[in-house]
N, C-alpha and C. Protein backbone atom coordinates (compact mmCIF):
# COMPACT_ATOMS: atom_id res chain seq x y z
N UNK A 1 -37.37 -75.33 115.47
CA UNK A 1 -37.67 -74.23 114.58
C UNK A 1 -38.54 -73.24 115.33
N UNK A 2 -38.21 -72.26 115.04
CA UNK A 2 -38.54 -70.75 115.85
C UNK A 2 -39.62 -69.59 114.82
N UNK A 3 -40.49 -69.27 115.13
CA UNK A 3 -41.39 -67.92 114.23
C UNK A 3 -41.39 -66.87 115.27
N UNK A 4 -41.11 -65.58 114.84
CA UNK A 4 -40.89 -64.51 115.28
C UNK A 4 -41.65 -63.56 114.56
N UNK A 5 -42.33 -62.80 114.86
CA UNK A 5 -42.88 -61.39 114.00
C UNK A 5 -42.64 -59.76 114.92
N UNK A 6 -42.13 -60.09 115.83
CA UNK A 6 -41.36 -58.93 116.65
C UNK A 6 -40.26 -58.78 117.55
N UNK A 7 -39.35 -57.96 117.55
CA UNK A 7 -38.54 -58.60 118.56
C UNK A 7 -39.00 -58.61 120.01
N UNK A 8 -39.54 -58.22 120.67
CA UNK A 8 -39.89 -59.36 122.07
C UNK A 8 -39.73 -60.78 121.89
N UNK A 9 -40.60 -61.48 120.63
CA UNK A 9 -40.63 -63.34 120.49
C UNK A 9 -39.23 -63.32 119.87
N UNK A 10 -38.46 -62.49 119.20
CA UNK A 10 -37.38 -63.32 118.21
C UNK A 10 -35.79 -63.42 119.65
N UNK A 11 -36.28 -62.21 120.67
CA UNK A 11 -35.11 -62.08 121.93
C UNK A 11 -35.76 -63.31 122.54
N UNK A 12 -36.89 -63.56 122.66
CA UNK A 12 -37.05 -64.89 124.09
C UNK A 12 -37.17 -65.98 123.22
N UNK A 13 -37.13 -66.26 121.79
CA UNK A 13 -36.30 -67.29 121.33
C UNK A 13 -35.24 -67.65 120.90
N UNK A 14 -34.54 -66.93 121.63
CA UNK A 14 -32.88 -66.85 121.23
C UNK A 14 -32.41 -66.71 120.14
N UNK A 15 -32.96 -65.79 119.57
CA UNK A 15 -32.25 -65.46 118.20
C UNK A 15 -30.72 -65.20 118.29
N UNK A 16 -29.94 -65.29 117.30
CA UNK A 16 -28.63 -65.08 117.25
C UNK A 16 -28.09 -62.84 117.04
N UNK A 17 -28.93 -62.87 116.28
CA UNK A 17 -28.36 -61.27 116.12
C UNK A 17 -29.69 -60.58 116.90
N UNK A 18 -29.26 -59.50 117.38
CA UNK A 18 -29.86 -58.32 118.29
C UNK A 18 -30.78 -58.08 118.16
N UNK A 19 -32.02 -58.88 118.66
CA UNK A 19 -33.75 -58.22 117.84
C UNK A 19 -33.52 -56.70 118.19
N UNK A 20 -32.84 -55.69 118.55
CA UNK A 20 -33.29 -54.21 117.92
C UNK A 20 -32.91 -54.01 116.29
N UNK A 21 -31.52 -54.47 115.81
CA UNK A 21 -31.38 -53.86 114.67
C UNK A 21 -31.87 -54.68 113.61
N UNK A 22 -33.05 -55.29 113.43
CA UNK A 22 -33.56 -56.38 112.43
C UNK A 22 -34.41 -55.01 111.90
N UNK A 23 -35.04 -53.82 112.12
CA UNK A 23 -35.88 -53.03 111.95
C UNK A 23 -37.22 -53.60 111.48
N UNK A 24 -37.70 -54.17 112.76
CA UNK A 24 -39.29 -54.76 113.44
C UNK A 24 -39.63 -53.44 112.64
N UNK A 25 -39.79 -52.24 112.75
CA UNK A 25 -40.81 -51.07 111.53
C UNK A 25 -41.04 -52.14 110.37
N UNK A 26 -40.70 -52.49 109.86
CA UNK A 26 -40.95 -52.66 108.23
C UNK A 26 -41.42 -54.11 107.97
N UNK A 27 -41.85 -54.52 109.76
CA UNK A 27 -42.52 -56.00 109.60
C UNK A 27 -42.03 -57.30 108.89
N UNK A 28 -40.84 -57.63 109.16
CA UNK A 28 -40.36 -58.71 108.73
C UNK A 28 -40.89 -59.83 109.59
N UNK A 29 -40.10 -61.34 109.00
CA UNK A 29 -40.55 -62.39 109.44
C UNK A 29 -39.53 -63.64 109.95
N UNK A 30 -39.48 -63.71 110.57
CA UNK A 30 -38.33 -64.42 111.38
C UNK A 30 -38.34 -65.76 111.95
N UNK A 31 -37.44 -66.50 110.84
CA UNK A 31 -37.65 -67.73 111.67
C UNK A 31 -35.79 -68.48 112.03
N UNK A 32 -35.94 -69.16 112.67
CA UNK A 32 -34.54 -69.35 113.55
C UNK A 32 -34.85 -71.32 113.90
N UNK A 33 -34.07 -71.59 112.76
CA UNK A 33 -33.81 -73.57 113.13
C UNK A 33 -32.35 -73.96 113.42
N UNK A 34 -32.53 -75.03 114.28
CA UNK A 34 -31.42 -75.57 115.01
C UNK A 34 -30.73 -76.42 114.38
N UNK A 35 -29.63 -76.80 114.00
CA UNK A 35 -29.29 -77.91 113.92
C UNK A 35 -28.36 -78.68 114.29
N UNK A 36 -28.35 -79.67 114.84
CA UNK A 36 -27.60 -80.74 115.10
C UNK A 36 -26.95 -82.35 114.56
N UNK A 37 -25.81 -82.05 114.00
CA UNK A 37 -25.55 -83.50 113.61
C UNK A 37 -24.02 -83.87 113.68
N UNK A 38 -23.40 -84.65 112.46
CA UNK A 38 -22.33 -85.13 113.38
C UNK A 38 -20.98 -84.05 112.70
N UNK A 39 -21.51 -83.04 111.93
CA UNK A 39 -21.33 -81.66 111.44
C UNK A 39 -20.83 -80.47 112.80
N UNK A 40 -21.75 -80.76 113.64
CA UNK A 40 -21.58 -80.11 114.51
C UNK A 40 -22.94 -79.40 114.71
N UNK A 41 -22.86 -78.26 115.59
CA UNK A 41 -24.04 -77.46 115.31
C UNK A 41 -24.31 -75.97 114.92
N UNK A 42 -25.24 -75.92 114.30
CA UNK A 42 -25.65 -74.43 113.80
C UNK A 42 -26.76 -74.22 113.85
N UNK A 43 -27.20 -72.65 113.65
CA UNK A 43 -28.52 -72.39 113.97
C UNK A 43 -28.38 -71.35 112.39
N UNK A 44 -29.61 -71.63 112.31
CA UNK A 44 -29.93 -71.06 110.51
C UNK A 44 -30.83 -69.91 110.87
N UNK A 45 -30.97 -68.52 110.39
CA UNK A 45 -31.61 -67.25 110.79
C UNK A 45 -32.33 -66.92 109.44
N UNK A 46 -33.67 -66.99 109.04
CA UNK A 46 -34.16 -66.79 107.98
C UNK A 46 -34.98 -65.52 108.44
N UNK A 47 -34.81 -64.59 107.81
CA UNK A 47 -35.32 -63.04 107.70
C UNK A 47 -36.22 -62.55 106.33
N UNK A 48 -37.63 -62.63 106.40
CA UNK A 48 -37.96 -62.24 105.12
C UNK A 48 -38.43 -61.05 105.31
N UNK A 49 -38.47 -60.04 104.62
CA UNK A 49 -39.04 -58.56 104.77
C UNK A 49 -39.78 -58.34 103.45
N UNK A 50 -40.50 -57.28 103.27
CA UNK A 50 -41.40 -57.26 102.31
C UNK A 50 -41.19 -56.96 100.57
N UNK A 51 -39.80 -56.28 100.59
CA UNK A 51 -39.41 -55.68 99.72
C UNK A 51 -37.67 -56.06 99.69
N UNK A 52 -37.54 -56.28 98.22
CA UNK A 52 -35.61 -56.20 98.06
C UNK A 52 -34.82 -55.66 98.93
N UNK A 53 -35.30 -54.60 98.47
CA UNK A 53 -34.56 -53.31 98.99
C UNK A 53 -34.28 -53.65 100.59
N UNK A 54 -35.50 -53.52 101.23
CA UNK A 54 -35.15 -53.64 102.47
C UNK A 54 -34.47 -54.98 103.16
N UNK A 55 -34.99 -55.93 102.64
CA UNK A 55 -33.94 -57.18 102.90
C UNK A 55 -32.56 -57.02 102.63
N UNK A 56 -31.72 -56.27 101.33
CA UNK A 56 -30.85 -55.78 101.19
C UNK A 56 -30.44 -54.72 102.36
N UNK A 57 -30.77 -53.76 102.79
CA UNK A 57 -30.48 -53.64 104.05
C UNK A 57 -30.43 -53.93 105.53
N UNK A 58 -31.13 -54.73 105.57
CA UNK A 58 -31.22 -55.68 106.52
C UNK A 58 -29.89 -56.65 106.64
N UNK A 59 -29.68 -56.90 105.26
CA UNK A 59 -28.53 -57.62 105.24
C UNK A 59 -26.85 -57.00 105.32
N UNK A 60 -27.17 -55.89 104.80
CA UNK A 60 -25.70 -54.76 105.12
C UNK A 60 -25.90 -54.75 106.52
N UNK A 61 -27.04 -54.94 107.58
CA UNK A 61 -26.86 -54.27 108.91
C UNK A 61 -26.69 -55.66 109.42
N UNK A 62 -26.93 -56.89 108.96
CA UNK A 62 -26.23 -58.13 109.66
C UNK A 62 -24.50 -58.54 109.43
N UNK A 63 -24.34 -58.04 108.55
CA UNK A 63 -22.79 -58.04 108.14
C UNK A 63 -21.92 -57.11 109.21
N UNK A 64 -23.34 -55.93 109.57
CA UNK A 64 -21.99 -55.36 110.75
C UNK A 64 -22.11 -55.92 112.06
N UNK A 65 -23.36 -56.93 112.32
CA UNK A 65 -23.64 -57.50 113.70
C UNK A 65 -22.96 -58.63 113.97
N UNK A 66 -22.87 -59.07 113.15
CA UNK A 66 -22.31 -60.63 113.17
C UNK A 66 -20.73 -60.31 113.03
N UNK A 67 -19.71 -60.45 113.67
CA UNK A 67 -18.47 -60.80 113.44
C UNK A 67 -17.61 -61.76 112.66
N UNK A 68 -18.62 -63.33 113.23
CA UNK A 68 -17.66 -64.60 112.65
C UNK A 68 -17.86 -63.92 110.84
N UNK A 69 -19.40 -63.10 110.57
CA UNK A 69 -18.66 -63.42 108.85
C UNK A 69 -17.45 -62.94 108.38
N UNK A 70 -17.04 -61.91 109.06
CA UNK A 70 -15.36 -61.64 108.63
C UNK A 70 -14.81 -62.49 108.53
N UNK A 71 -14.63 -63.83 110.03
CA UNK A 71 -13.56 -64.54 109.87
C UNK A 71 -13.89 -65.74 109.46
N UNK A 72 -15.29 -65.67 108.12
CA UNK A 72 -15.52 -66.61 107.49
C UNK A 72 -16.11 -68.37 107.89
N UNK A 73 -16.26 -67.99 109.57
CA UNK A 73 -17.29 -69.48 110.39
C UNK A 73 -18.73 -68.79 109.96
N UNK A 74 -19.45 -68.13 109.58
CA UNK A 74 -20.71 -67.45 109.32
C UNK A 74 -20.84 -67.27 107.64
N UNK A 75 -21.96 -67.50 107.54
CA UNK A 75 -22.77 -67.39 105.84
C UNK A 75 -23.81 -66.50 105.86
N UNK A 76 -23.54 -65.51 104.98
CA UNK A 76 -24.70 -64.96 104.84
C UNK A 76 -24.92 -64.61 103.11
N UNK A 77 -26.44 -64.55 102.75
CA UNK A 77 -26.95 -64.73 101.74
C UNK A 77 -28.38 -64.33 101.39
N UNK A 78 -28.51 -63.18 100.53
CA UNK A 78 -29.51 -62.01 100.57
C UNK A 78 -29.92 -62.75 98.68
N UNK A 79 -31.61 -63.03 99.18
CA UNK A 79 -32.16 -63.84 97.57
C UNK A 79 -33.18 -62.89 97.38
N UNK A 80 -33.84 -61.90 96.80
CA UNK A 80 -34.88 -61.51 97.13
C UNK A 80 -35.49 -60.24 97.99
N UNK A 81 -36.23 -60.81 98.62
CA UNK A 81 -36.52 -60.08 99.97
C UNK A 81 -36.40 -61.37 101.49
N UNK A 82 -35.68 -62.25 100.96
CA UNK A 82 -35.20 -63.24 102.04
C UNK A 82 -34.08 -62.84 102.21
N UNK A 83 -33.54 -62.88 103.72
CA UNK A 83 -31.84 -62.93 104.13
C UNK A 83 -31.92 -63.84 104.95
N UNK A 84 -30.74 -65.20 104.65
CA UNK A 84 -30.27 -66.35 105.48
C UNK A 84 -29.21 -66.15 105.99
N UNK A 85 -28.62 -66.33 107.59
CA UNK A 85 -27.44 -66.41 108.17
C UNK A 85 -27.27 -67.69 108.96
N UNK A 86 -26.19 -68.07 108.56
CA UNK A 86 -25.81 -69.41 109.29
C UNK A 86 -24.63 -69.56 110.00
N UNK A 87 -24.50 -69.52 111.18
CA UNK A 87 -23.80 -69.18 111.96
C UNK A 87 -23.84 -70.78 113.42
N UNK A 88 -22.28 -70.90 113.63
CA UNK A 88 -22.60 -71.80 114.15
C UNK A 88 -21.29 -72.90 114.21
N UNK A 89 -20.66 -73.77 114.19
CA UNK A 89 -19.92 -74.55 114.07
C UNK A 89 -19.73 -75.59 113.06
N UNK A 90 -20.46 -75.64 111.92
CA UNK A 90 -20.16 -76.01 110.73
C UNK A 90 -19.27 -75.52 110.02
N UNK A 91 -18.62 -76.37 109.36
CA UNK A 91 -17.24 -75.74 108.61
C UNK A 91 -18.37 -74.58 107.70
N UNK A 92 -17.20 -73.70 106.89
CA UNK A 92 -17.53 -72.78 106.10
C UNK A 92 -18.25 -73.53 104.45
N UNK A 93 -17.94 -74.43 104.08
CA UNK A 93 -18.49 -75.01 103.16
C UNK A 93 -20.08 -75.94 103.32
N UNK A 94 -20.14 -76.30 104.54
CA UNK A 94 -21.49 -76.82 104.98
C UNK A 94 -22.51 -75.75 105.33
N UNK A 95 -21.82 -74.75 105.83
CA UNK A 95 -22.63 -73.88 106.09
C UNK A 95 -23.06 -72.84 104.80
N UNK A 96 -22.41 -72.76 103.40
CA UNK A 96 -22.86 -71.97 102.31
C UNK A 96 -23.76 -73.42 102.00
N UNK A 97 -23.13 -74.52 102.13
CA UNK A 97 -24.37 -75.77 101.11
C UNK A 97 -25.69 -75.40 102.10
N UNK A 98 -25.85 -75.25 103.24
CA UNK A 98 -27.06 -74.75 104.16
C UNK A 98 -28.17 -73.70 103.63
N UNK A 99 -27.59 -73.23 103.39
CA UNK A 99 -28.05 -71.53 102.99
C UNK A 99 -28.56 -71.40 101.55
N UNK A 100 -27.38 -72.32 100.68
CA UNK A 100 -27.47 -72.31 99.25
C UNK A 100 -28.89 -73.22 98.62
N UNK A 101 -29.20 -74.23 99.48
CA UNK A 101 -30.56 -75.07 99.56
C UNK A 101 -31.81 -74.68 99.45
N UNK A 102 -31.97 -73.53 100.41
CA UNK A 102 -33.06 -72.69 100.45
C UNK A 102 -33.39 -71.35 99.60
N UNK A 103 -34.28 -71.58 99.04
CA UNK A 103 -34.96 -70.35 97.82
C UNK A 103 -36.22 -70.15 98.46
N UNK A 104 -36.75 -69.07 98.08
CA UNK A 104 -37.96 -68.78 98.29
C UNK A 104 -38.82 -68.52 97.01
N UNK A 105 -39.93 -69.12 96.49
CA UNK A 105 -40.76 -69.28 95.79
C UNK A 105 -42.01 -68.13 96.05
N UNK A 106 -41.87 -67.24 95.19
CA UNK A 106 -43.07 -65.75 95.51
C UNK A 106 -43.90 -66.11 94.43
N UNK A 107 -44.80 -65.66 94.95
CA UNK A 107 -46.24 -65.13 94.04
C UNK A 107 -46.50 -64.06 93.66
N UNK A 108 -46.42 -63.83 92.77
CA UNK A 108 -46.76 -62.48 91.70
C UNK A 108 -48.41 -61.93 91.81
N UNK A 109 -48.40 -61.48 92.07
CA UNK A 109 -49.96 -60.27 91.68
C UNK A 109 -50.06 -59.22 90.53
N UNK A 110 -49.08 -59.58 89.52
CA UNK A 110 -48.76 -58.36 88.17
C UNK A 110 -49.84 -58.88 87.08
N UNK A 111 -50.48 -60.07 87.03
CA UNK A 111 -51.74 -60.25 85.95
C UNK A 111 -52.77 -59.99 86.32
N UNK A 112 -53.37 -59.16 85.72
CA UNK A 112 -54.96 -59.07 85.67
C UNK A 112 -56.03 -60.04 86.57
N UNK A 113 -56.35 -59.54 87.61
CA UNK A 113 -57.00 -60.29 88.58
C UNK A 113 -58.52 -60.65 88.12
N UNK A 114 -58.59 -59.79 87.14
CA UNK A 114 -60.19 -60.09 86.17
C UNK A 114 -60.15 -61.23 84.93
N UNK A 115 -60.93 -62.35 84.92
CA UNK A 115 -60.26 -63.12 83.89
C UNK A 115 -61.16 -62.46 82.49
N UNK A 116 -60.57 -63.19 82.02
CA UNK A 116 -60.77 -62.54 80.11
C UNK A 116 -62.31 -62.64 79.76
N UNK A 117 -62.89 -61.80 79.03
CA UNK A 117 -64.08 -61.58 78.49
C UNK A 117 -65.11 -63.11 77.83
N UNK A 118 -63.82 -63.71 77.03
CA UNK A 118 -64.44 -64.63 76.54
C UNK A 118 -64.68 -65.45 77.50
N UNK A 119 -63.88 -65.68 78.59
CA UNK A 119 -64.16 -66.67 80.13
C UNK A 119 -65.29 -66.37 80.61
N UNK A 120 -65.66 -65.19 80.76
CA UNK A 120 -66.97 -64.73 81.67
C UNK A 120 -68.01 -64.86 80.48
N UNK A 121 -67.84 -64.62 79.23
CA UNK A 121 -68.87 -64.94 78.37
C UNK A 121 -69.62 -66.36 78.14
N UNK A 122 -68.45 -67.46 78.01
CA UNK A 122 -68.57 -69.01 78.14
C UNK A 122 -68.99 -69.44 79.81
N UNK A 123 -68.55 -68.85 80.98
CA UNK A 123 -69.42 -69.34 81.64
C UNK A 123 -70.70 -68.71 81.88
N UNK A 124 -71.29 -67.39 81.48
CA UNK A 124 -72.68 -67.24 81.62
C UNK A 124 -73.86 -67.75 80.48
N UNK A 125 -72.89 -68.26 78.90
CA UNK A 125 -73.66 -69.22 78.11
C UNK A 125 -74.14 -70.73 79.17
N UNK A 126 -72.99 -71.30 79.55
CA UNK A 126 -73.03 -72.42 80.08
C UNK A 126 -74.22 -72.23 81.35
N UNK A 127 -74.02 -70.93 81.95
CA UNK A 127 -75.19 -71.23 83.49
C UNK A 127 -76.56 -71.32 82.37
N UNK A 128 -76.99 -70.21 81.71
CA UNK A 128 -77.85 -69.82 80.66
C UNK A 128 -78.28 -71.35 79.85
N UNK A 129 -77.15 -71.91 79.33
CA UNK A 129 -77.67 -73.24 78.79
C UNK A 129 -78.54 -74.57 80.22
N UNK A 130 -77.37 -74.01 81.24
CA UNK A 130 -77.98 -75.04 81.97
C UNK A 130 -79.32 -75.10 82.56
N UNK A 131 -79.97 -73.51 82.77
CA UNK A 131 -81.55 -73.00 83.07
C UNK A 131 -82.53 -73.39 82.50
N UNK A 132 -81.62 -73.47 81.27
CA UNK A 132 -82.86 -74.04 79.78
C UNK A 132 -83.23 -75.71 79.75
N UNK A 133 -82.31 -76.14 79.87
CA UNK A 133 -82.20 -77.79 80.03
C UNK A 133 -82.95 -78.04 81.69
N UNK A 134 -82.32 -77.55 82.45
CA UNK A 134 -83.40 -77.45 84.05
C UNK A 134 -85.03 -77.28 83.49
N UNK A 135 -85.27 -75.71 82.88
CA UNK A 135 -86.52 -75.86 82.93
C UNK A 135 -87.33 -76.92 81.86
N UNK A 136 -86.77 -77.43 81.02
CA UNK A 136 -87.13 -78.28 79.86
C UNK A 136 -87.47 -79.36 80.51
N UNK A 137 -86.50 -79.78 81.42
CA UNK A 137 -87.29 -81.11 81.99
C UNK A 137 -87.92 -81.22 83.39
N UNK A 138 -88.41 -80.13 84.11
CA UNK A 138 -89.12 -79.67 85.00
C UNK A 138 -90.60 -79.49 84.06
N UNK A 139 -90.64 -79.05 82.95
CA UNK A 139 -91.71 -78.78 81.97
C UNK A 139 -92.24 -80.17 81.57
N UNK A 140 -91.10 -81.07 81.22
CA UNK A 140 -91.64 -82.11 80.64
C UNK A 140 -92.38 -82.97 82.06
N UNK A 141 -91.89 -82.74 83.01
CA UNK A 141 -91.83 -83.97 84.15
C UNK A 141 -93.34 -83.33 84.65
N UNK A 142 -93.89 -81.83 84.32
CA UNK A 142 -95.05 -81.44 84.48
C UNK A 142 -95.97 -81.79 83.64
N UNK A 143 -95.55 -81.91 82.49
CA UNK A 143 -96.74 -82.86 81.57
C UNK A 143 -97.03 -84.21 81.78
N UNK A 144 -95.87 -84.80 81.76
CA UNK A 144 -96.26 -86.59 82.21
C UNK A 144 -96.90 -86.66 83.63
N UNK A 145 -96.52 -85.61 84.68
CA UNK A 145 -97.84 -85.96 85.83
C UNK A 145 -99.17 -85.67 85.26
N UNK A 146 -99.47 -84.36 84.58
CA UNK A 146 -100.54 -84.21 83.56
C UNK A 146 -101.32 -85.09 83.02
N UNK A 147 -100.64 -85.92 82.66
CA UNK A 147 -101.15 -86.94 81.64
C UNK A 147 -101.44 -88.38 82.65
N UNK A 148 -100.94 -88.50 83.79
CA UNK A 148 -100.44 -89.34 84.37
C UNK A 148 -102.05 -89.57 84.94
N UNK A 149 -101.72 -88.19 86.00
CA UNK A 149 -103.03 -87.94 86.62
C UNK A 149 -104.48 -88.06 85.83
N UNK A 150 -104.82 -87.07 84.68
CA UNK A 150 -105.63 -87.61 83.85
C UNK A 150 -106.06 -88.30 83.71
N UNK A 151 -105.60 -88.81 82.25
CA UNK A 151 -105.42 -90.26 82.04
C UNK A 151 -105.29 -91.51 83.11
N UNK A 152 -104.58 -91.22 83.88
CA UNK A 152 -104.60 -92.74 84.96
C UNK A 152 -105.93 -92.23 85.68
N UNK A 153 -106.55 -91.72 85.67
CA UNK A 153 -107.49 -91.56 87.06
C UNK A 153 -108.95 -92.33 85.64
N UNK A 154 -108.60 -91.89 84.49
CA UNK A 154 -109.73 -91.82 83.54
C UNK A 154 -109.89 -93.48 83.23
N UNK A 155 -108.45 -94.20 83.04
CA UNK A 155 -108.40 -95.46 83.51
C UNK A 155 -108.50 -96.20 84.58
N UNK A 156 -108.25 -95.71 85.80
CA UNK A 156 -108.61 -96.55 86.87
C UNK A 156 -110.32 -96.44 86.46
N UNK A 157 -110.67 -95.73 86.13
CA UNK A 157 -112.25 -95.86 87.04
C UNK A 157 -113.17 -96.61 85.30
N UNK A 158 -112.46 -96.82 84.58
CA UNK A 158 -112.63 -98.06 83.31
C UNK A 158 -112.67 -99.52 83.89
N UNK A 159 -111.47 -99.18 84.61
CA UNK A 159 -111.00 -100.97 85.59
C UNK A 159 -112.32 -100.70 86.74
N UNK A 160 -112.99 -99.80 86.84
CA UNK A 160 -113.41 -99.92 87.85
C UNK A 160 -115.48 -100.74 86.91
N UNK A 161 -115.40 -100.26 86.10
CA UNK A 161 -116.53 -100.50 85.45
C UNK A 161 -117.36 -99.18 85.10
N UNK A 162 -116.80 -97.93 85.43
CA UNK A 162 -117.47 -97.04 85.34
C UNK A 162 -117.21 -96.19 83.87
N UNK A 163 -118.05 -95.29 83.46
CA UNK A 163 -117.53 -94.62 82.13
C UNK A 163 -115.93 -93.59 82.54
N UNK A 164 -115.46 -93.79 81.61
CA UNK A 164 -114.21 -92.73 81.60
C UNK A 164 -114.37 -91.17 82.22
N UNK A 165 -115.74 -90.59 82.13
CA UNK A 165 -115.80 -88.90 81.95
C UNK A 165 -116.65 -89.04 83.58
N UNK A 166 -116.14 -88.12 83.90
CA UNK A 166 -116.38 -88.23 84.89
C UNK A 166 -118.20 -87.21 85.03
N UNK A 167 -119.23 -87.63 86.18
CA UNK A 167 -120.36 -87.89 86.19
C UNK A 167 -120.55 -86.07 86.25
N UNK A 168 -121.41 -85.64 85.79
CA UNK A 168 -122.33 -84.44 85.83
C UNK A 168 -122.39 -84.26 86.98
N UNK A 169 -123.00 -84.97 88.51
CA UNK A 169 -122.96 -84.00 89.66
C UNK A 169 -121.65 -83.54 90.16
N UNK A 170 -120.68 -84.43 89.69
CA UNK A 170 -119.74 -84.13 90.38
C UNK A 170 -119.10 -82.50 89.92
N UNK A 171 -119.54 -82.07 88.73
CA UNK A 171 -118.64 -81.00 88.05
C UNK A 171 -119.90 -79.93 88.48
N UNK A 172 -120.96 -80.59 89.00
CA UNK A 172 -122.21 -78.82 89.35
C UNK A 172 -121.88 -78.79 90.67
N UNK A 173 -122.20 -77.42 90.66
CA UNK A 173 -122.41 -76.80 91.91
C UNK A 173 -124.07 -77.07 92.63
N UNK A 174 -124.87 -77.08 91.83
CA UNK A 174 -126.35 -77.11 92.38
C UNK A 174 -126.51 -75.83 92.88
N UNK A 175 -126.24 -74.99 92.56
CA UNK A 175 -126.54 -73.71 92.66
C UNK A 175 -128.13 -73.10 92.25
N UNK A 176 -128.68 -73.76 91.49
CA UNK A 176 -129.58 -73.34 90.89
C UNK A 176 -131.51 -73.40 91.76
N UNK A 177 -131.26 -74.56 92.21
CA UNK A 177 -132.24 -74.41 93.06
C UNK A 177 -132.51 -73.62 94.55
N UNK A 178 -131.17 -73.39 95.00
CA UNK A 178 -131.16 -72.73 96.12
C UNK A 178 -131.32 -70.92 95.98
N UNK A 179 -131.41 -70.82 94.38
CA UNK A 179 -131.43 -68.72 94.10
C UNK A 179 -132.67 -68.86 93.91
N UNK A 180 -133.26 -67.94 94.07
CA UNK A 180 -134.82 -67.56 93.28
C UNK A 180 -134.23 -66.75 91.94
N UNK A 181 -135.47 -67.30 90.77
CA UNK A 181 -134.81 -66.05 89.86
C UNK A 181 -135.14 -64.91 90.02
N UNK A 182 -134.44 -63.97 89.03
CA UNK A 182 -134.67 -62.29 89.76
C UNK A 182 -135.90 -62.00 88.81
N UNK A 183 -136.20 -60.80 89.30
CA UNK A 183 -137.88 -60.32 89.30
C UNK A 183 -137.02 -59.14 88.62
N UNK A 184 -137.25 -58.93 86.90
CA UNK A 184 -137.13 -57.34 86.67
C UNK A 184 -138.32 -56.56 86.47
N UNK A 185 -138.50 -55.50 86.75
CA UNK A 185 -139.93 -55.03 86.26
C UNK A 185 -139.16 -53.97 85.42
N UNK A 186 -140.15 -53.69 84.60
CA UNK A 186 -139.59 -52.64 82.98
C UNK A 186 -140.65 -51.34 83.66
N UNK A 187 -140.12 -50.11 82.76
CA UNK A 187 -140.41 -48.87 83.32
C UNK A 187 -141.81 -48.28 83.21
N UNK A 188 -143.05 -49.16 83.11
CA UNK A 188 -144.41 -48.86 83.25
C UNK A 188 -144.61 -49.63 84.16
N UNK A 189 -144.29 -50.43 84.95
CA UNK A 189 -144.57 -51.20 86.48
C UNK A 189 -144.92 -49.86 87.47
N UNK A 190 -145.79 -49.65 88.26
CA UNK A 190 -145.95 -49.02 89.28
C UNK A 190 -145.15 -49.12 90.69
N UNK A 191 -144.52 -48.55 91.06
CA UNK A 191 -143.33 -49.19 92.11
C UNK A 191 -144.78 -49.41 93.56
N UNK A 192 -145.87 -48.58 93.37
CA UNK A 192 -147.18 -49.26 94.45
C UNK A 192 -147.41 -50.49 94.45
N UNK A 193 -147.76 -50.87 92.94
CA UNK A 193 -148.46 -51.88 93.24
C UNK A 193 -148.21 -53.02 93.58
């Protein structure tokens, strides 16, 4: 099996019809399989181009390249924007069952590439629900360390023999002995004396 996307590759893989008149302009796609069996052999020419139309001409201009289809050893068969030619030494009936096998399956781009209102509405409830439930138990999992810490520290030091609240120096600064207090004088003080 053979891929072609210009004629330079579709001539040095031996394509069967003339890579000039395939009209490489309009970017077709070319593939070329062998076959061998006790049929004999043929080579299968699959041509897809972008548009009907032009595969349809593509295919009027293989009908004038090819000879055997006159004298009926050659198949040809335009589905689409696919053209198959089968050409080759298979009787005339193996060679339409050849051809007749292969369909091409397209993809449409004609629906709305935006999905529906209510879709985008239900999934920004759903992110929205899921933020709420995230922060709910990020909230909760902040209280039980809360309480954890607290409370467990207020109990360890119970097991320890000590009171629950924790001791007066620990919560001062001792600030108080190290200031002098301030000196105001009121407005009959002599700033001399």
């Amino acid at each position: 099996m053979r891929y072609a996307l210009g004629p330079v590759s579709y001539a040095a893989q031996g394509g069967v019809l003339p890579a000039a008149s395939l009209n490489w302009k309009m970017e077709p796609e070319a593939v070329t399989a062998q076959y061998d069996d006790e049929r004999g052999k043929e080579t299968l020419t699959m041509l897809m181009y972008p548009t009907p139309t032009l595969a349809e001409e593509a295919a009027k201009t293989v009908r004038g390249e090819v000879p055997e289809l006159k004298g009926g050893e050659a198949r040809l068969r335009q589905d689409g924007t696919l053209v198959l030619l089968a050409t080759g030494s298979f009787s005339g009936d193996a060679a339409q069952q050849l051809i007749a096998g292969i369909h091409l399956r397209q993809m449409t781009f004609d629906q709305d590439a935006h999905p529906p209102f209510k879709v985008v509405a239900a999934q920004t409830f759903s992110l929205l629900e899921n933020i709420a439930i995230l922060s709910g138990v990020l909230g909760a999992g902040a209280v039980l360390l809360g309480f954890f810490l607290g409370f467990g520290r207020a109990w360890f030091r119970v097991l320890r023999g000590k009171p629950a609240a924790v001791e007066v120096e620990f919560l001062s600064l001792h600030l108080a002995p190290q200031n002098k207090p301030a000196v105001f004088r009121g407005p009959d003080s002599a700033e001399g004396a």
